[in-house]
C-alpha atoms as a PDB file:
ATOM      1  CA  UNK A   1      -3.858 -12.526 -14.641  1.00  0.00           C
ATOM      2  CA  UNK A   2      -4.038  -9.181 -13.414  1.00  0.00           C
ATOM      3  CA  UNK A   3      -5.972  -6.097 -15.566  1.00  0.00           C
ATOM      4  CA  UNK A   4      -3.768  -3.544 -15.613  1.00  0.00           C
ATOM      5  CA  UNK A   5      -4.269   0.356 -17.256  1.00  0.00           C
ATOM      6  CA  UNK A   6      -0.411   0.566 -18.726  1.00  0.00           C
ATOM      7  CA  UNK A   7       1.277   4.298 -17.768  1.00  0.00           C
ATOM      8  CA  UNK A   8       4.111   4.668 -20.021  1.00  0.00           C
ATOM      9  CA  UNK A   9       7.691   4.888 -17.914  1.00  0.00           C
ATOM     10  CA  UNK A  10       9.874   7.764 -19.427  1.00  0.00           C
ATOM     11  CA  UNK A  11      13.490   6.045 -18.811  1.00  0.00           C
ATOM     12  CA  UNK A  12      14.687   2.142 -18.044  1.00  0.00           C
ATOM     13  CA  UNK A  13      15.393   1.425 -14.766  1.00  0.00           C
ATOM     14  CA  UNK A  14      16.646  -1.487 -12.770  1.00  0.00           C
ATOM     15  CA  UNK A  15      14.441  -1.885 -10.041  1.00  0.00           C
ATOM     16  CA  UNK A  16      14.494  -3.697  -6.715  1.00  0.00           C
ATOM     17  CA  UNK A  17      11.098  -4.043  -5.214  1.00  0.00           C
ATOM     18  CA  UNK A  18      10.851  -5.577  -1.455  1.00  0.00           C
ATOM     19  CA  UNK A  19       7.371  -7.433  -0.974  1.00  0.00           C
ATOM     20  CA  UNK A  20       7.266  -7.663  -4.862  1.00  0.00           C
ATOM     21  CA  UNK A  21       5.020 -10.501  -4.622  1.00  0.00           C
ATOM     22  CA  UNK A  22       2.481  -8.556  -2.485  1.00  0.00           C
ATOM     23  CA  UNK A  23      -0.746  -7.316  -3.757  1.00  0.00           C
ATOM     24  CA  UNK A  24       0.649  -3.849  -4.709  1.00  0.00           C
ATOM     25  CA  UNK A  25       4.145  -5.521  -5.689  1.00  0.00           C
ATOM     26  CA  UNK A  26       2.427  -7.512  -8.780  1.00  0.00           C
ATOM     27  CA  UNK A  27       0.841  -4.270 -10.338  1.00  0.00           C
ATOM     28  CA  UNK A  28       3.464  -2.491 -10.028  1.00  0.00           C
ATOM     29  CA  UNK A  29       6.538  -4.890 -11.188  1.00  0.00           C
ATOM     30  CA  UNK A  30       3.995  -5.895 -14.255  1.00  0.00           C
ATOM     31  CA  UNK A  31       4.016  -2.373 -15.381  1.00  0.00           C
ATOM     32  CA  UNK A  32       7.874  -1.765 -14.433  1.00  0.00           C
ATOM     33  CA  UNK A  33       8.449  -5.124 -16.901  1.00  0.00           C
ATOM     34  CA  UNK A  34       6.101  -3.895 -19.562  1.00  0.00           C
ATOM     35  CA  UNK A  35       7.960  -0.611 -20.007  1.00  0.00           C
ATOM     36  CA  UNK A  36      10.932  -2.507 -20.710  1.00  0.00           C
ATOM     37  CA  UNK A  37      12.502  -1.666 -16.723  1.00  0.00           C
ATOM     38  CA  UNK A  38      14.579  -4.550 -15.078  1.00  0.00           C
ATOM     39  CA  UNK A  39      13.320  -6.014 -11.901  1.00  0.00           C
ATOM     40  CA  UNK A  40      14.324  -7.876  -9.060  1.00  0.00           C
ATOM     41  CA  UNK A  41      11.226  -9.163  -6.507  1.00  0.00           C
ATOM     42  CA  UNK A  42      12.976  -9.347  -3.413  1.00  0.00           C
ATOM     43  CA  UNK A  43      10.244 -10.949  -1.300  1.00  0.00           C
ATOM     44  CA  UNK A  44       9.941 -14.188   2.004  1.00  0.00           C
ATOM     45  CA  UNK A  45       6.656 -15.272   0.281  1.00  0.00           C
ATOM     46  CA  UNK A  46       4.818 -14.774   3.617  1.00  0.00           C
ATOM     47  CA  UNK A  47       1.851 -12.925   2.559  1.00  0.00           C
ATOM     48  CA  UNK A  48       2.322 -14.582  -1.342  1.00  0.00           C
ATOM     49  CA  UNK A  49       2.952 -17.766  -3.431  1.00  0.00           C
ATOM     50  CA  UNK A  50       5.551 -18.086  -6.307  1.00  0.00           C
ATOM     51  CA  UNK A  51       2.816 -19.853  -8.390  1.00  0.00           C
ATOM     52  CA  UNK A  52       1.159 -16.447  -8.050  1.00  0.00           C
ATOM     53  CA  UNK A  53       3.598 -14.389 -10.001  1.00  0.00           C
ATOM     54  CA  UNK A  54       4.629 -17.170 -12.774  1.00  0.00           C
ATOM     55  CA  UNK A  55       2.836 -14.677 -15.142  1.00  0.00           C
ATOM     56  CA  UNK A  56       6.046 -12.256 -13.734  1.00  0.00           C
ATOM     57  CA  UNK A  57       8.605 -14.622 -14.293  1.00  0.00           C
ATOM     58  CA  UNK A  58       7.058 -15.242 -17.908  1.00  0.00           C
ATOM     59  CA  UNK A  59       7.573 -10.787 -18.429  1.00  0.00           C
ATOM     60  CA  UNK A  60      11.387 -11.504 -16.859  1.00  0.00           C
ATOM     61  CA  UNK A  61      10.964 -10.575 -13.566  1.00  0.00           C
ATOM     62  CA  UNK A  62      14.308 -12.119 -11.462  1.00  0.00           C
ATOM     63  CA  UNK A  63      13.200 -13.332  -7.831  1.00  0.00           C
ATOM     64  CA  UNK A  64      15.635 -13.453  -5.013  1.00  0.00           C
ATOM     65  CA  UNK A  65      13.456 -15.135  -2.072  1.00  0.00           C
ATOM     66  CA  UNK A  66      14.509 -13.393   1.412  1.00  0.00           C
ATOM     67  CA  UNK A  67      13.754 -11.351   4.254  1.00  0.00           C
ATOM     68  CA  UNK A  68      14.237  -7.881   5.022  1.00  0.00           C
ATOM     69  CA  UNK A  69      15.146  -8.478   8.738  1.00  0.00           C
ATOM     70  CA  UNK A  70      18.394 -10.682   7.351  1.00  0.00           C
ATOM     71  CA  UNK A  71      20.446  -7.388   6.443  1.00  0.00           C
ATOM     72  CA  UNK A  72      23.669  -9.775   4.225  1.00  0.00           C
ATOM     73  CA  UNK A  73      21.723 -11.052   2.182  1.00  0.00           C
ATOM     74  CA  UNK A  74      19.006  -7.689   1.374  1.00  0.00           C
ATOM     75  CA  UNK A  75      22.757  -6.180   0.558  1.00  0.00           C
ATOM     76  CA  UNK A  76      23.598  -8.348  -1.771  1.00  0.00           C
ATOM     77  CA  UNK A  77      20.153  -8.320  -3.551  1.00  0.00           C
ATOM     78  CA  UNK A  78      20.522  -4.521  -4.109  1.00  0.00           C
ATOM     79  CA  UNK A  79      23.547  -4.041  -5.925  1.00  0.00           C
ATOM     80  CA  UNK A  80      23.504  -2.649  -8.586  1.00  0.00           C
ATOM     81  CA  UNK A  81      20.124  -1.794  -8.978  1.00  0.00           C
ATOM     82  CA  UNK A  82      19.173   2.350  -9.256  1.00  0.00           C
ATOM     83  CA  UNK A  83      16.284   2.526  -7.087  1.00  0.00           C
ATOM     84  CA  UNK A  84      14.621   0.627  -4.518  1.00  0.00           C
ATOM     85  CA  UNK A  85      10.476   0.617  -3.764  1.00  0.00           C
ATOM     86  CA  UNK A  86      10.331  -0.920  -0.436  1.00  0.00           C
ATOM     87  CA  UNK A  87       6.718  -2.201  -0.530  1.00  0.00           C
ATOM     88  CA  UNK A  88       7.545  -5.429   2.543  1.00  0.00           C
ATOM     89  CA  UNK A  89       5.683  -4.840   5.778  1.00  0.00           C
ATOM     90  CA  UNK A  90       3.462  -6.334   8.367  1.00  0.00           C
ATOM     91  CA  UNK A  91       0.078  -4.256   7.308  1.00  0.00           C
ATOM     92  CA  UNK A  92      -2.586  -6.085   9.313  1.00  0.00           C
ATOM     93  CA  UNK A  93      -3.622  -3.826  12.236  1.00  0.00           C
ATOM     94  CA  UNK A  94      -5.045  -6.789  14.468  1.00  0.00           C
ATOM     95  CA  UNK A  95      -2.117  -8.865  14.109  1.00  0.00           C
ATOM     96  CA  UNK A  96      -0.365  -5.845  15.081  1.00  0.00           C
ATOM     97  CA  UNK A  97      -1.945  -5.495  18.499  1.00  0.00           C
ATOM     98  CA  UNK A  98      -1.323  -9.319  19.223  1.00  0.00           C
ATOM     99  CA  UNK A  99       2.006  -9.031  18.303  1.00  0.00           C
ATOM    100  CA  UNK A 100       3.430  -6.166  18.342  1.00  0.00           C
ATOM    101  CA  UNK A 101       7.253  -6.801  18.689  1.00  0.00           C
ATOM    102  CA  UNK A 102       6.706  -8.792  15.247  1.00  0.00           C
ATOM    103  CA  UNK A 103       5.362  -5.869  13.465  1.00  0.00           C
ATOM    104  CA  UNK A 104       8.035  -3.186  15.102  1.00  0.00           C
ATOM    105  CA  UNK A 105      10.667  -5.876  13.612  1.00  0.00           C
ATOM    106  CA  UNK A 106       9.562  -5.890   9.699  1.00  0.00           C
ATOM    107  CA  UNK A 107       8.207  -2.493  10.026  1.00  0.00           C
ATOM    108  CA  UNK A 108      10.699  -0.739  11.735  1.00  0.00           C
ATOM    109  CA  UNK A 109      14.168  -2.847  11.847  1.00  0.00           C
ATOM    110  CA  UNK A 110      13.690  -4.647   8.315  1.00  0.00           C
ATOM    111  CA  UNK A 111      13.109  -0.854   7.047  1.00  0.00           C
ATOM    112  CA  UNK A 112      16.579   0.511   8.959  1.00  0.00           C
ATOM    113  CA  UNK A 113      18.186  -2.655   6.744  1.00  0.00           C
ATOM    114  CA  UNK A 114      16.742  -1.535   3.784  1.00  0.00           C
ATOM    115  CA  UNK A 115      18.444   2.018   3.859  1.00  0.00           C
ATOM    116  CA  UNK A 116      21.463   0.470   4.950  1.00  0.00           C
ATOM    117  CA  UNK A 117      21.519  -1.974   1.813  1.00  0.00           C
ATOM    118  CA  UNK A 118      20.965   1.575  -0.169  1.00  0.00           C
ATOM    119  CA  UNK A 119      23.966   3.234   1.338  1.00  0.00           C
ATOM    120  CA  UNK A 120      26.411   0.519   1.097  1.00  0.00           C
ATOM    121  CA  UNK A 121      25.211   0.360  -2.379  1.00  0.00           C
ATOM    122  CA  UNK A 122      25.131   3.604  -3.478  1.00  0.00           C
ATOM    123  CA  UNK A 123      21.646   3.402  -4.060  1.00  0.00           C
ATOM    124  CA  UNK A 124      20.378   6.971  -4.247  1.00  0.00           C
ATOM    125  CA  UNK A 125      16.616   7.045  -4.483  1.00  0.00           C
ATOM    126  CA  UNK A 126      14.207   4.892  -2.939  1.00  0.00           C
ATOM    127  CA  UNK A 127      10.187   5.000  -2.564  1.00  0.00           C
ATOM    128  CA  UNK A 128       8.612   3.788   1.175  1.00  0.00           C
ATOM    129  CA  UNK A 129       5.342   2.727   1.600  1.00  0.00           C
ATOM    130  CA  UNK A 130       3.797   4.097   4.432  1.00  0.00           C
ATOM    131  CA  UNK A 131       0.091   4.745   5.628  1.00  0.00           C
ATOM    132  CA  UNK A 132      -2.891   6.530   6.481  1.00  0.00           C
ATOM    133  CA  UNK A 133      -2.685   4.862   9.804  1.00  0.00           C
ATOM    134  CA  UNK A 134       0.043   7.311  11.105  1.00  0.00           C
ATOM    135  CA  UNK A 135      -2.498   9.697  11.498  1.00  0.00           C
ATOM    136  CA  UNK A 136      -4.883   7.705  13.523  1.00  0.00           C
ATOM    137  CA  UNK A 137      -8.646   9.300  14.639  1.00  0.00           C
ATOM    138  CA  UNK A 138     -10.091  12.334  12.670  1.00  0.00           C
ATOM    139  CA  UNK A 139     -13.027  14.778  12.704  1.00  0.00           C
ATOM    140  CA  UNK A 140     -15.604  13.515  10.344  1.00  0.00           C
ATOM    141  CA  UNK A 141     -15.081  16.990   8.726  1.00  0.00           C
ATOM    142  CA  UNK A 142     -10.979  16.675   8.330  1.00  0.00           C
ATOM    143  CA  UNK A 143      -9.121  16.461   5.383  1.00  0.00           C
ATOM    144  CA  UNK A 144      -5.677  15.276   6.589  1.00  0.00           C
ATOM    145  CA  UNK A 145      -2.623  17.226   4.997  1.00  0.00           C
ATOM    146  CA  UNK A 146       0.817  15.748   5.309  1.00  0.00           C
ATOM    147  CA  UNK A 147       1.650  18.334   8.103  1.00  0.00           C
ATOM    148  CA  UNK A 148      -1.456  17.293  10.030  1.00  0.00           C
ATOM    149  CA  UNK A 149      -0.566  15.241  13.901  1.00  0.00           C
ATOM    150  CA  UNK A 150       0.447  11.987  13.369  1.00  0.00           C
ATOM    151  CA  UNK A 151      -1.184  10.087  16.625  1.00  0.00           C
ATOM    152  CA  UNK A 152      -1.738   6.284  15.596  1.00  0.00           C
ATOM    153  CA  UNK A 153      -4.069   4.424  17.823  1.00  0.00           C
ATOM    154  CA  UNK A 154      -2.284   0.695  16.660  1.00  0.00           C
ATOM    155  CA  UNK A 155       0.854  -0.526  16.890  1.00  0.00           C
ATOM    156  CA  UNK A 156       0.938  -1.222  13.510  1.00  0.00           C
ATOM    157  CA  UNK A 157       0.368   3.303  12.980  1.00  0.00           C
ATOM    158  CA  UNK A 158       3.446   3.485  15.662  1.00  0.00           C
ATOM    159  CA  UNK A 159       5.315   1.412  13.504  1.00  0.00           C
ATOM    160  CA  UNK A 160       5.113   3.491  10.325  1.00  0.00           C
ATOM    161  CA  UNK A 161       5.384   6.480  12.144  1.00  0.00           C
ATOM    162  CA  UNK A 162       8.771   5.541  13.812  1.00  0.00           C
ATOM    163  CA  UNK A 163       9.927   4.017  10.363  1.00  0.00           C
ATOM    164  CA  UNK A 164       9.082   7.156   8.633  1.00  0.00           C
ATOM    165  CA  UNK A 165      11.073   9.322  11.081  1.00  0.00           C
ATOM    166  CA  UNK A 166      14.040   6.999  10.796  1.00  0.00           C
ATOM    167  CA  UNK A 167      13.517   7.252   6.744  1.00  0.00           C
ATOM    168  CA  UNK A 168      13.710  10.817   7.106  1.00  0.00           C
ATOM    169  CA  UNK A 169      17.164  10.866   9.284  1.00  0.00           C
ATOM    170  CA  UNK A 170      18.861   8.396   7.899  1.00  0.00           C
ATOM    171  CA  UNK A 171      18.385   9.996   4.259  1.00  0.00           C
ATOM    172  CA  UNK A 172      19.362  13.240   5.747  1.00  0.00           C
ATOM    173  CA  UNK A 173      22.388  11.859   7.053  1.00  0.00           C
ATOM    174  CA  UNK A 174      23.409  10.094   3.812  1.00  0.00           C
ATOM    175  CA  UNK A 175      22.401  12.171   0.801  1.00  0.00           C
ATOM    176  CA  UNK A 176      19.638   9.734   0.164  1.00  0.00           C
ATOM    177  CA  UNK A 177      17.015  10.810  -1.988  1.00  0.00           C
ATOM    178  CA  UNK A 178      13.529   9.218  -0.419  1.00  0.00           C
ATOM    179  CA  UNK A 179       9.699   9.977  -1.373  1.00  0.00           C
ATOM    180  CA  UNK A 180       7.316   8.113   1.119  1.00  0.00           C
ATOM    181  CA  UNK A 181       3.254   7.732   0.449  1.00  0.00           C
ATOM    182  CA  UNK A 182       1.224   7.545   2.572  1.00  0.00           C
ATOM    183  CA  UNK A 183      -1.207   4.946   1.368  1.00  0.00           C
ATOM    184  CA  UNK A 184      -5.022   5.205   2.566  1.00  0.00           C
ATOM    185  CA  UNK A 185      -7.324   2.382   2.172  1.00  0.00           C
ATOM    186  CA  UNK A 186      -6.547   0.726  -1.485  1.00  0.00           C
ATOM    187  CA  UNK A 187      -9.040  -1.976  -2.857  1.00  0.00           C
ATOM    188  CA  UNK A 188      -8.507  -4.384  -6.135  1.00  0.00           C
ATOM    189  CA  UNK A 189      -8.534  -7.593  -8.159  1.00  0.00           C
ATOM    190  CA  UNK A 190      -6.867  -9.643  -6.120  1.00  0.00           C
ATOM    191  CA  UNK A 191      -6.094  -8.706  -2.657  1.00  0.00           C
ATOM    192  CA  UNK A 192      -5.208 -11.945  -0.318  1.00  0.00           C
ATOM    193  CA  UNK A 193      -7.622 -13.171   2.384  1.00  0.00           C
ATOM    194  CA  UNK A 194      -5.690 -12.467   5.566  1.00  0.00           C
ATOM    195  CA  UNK A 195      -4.722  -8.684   4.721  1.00  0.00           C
ATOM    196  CA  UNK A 196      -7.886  -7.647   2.514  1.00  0.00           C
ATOM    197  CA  UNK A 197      -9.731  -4.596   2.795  1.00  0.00           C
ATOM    198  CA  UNK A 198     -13.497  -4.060   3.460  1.00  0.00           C
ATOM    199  CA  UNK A 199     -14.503  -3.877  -0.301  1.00  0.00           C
ATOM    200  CA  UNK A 200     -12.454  -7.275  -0.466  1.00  0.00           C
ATOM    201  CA  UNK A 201     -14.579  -8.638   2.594  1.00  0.00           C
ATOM    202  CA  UNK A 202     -18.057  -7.377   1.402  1.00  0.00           C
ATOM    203  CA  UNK A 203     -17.389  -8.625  -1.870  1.00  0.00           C
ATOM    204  CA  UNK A 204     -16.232 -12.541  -0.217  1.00  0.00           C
ATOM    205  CA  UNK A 205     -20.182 -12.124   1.598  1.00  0.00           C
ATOM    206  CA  UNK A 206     -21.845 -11.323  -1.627  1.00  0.00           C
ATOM    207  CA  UNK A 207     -20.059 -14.076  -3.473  1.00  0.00           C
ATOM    208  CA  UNK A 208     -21.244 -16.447  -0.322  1.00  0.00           C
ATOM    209  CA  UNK A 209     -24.510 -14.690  -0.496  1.00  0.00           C
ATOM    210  CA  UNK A 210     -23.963 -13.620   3.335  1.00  0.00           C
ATOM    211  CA  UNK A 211     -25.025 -10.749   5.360  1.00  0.00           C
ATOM    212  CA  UNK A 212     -22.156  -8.168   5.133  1.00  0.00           C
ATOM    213  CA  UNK A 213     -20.834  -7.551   8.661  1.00  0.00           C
ATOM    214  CA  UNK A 214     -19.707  -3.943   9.724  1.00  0.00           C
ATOM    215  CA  UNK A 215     -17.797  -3.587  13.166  1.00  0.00           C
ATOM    216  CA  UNK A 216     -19.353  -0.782  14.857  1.00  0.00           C
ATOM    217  CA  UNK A 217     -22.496   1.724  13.706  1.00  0.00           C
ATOM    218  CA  UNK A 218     -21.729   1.785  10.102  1.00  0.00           C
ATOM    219  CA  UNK A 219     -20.872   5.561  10.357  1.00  0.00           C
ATOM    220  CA  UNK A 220     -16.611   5.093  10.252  1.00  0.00           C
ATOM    221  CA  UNK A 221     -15.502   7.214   7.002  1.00  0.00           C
ATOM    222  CA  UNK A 222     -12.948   5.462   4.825  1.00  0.00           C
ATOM    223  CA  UNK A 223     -10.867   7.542   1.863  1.00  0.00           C
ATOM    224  CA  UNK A 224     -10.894   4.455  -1.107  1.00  0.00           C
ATOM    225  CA  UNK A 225      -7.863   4.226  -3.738  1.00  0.00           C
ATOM    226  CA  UNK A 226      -7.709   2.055  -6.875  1.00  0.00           C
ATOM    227  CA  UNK A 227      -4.582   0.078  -6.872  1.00  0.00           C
ATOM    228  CA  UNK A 228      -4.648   1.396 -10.405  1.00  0.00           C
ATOM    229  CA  UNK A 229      -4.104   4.985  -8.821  1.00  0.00           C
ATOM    230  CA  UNK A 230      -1.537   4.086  -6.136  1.00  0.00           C
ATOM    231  CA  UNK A 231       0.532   2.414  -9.348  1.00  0.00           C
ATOM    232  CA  UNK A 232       0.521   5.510 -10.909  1.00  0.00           C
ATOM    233  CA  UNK A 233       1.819   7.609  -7.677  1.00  0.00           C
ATOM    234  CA  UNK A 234       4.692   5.013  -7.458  1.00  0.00           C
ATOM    235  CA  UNK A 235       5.630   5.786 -10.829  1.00  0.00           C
ATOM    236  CA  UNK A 236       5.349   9.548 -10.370  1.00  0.00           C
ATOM    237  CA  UNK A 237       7.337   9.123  -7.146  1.00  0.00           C
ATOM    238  CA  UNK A 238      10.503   7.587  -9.073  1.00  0.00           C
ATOM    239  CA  UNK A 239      10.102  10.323 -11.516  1.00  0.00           C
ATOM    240  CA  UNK A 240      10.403  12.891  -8.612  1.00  0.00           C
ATOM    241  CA  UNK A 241      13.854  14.438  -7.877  1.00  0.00           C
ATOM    242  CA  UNK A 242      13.432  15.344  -4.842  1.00  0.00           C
ATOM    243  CA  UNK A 243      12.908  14.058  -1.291  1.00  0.00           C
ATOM    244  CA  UNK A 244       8.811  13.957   0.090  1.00  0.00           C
ATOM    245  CA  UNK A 245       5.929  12.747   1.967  1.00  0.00           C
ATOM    246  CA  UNK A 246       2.980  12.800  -0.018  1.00  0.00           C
ATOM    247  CA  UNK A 247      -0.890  11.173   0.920  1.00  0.00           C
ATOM    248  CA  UNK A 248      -2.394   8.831  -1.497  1.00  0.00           C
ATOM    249  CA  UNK A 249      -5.901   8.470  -2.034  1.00  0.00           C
ATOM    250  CA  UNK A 250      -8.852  10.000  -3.752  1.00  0.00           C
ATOM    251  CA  UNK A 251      -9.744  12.602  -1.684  1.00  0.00           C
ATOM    252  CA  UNK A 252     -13.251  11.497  -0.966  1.00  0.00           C
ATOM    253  CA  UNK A 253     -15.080   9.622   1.716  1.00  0.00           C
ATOM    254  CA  UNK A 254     -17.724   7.311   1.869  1.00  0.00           C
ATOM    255  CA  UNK A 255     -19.017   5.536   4.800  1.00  0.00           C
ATOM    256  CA  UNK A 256     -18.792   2.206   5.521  1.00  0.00           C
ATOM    257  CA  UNK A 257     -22.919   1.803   5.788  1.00  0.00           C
ATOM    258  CA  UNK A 258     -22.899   3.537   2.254  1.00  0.00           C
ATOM    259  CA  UNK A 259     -20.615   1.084   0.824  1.00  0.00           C
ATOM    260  CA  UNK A 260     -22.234  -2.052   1.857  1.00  0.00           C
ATOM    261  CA  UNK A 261     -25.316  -0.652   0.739  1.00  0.00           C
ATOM    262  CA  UNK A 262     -24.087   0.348  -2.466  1.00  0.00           C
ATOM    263  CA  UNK A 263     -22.273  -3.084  -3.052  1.00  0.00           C
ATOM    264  CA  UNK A 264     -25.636  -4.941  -2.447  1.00  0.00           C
ATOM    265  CA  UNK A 265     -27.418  -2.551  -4.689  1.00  0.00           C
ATOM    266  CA  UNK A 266     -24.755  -3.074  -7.554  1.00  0.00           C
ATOM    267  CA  UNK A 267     -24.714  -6.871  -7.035  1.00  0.00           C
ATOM    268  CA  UNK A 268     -28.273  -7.142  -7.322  1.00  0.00           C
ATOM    269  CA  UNK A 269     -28.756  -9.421  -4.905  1.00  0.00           C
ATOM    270  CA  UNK A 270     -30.882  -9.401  -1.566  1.00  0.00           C
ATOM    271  CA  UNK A 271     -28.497  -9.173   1.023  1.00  0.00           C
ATOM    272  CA  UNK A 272     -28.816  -7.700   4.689  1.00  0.00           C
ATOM    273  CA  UNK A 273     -25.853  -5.746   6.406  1.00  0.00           C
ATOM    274  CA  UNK A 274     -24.863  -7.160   9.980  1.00  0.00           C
ATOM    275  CA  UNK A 275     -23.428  -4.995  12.767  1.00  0.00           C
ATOM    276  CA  UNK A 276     -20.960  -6.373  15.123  1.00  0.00           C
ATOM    277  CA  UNK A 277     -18.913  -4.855  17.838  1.00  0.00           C
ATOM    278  CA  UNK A 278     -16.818  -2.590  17.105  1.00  0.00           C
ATOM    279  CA  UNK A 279     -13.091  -3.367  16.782  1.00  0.00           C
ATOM    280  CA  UNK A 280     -10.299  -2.084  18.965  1.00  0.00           C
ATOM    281  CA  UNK A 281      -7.482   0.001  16.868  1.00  0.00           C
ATOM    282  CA  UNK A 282      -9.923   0.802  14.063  1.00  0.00           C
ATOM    283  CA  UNK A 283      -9.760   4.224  13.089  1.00  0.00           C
ATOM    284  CA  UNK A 284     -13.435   5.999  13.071  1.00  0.00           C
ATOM    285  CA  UNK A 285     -12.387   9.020  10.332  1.00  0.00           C
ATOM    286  CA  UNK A 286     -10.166   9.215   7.488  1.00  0.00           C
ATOM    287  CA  UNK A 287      -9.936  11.275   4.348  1.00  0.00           C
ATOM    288  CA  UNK A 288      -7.329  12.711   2.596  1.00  0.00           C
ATOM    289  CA  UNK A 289      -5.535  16.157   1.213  1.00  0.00           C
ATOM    290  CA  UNK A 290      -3.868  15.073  -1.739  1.00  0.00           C
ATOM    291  CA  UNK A 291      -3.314  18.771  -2.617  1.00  0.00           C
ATOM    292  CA  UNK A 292       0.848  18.094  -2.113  1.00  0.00           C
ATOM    293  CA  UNK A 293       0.801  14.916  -4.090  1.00  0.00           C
ATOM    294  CA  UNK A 294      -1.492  16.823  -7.073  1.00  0.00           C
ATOM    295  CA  UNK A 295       1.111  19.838  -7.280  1.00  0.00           C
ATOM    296  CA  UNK A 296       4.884  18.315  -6.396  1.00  0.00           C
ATOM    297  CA  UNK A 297       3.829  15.021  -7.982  1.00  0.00           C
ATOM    298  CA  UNK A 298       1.540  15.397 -10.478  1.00  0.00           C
ATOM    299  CA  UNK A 299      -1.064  12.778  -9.137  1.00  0.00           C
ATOM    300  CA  UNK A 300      -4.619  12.864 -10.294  1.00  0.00           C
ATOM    301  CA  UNK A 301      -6.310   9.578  -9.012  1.00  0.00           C
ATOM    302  CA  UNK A 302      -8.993   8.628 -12.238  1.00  0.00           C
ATOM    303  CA  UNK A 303     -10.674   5.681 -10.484  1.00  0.00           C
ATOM    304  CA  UNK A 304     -14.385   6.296  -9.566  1.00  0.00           C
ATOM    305  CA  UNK A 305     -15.126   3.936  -6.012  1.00  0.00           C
ATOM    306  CA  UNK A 306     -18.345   2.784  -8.128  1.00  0.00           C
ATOM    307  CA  UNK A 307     -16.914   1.928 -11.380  1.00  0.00           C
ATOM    308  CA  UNK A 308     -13.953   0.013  -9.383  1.00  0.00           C
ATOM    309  CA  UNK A 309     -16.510  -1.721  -7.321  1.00  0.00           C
ATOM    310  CA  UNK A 310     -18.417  -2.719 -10.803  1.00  0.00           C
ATOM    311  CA  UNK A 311     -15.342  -4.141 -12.114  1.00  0.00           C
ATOM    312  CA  UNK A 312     -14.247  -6.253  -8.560  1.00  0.00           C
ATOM    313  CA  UNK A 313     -17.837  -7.641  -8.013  1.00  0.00           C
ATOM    314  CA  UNK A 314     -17.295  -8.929 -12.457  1.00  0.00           C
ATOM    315  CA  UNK A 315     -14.370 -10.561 -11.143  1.00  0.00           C
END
């Protein structure tokens, strides 16, 4: 079962939630459920299992299996509901560059169905998950704000960069109330294998009692987010009445040297740290200016990267 920090919900809501059974998707529909919010998982099970979210069904979540690149049957799934968090997306950056064309069709097409469920439905607010990856490369020094250039180095940045612009028009266009966040690198309990993060990977070596293996020198800058902090800006987000773009993170950076040297340290085990060669599409600098999300959204991450690597490395 998943740990979860409740953060009360000020009004019921029914819900639709695409990639519901995701890693973010069970956080977030468990806290939708537990303040008393109806919601639908609207989810192809690619990246998840259904015995995975049987502690959902138990809260009365209501599953509709399907996929967001089948436009009927996404329509039908959404009426009636008042808002829709569209959390389904291809997020691995390698399988991006072998396949793009996949990737550009969930990203980019299955998003363009999703606002087109919303209008037919009269659906007037909905919440997009984007990421940090629309940015692409960075000065070690830069704190990326919202209006910074978006130049993605991956397909899978190009992606959420053309889905973002098309969120943008197409909510222009119909009266369509849309916050998208800009998600930078999120860890947790219970991230699956094929899309985890690096904490995620460090922590499957230190279980195995492996070297930990960084692509590249080590010296790469990452911006970590608890899940328990990106819940929290997707509830702010549906409390927001207006449209926005708004990074999500913590606003500090760590290196990636520093964090397998820190896991080993808090593991207490004797572990060495192997470096490979580095990976094509991976981004060497990222950290965040959540200044917009603080002020518009009232966001205020709480998580600590060492207390939230204590709690993964208990699990």
């Amino acid at each position: 079962n998943i740990k979860y920090n409740p953060i009360s919900f000020d009004y019921f809501m029914k819900v639709l939630v695409t990639g519901g059974a995701g890693f973010i998707g069970k956080y977030l529909v468990k806290s939708l459920l537990e303040n008393n919010n109806s919601v639908t998982i609207f989810d192809n099970f690619s990246n998840s299992t259904k015995k995975s979210i049987n502690f959902l069904i138990d809260l009365g979540v209501k599953i509709i299996e399907g996929d967001i690149t089948e436009l009927p049957n996404l329509q039908r799934a959404i009426k009636d509901h008042d808002i829709v968090i569209h959390l389904a997306a291809k997020i691995s950056v390698s399988e991006s560059i072998n396949n793009p064309s996949e990737t550009f069709k969930i990203n980019v097409d299955g998003t363009n169905n999703v606002l087109t469920a919303c209008e037919k439905n009269h659906v007037k607010k909905i919440i997009i998950s984007s990421s940090a990856a629309v940015y692409g490369d960075s000065y070690p020094d830069d704190k990326l704000t919202e209006e910074s250039v978006m130049n993605p180095i991956s397909p899978y940045g190009e992606s959420k960069m053309q889905m973002e612009q098309n969120v943008k028009e197409f909510a222009l266009k119909h009266d369509i109330n849309y916050v998208i966040l800009r998600f930078f690198n999120i860890y947790g309990i219970g991230q699956s294998p094929e899309y985890a993060g690096v904490i995620t990977k460090f922590k499957e070596n230190i279980i195995e009692e492996e070297p930990l293996q960084i692509f590249g020198d080590g010296l790469q800058t990452r911006d970590f987010v608890a899940i328990y902090d990106v819940i929290q800006s997707i509830h702010n987000a549906s409390a927001y009445d207006k449209s926005g773009i708004f990074n999500i993170a913590s606003g500090k950076i760590v290196t990636i040297k520093e964090l397998a040297k820190q896991m080993i340290l808090l593991s207490g085990k004797k572990l060495e740290i192997k470096f490979l060669a580095e990976k094509y599409g991976d981004i060497k600098h990222s950290q965040a200016n959540i200044s917009r999300a603080k002020n518009d959204i009232m966001y205020s991450p709480k998580f600590e990267l060492k207390e939230g690597i204590k709690e993964l490395l208990n699990k």
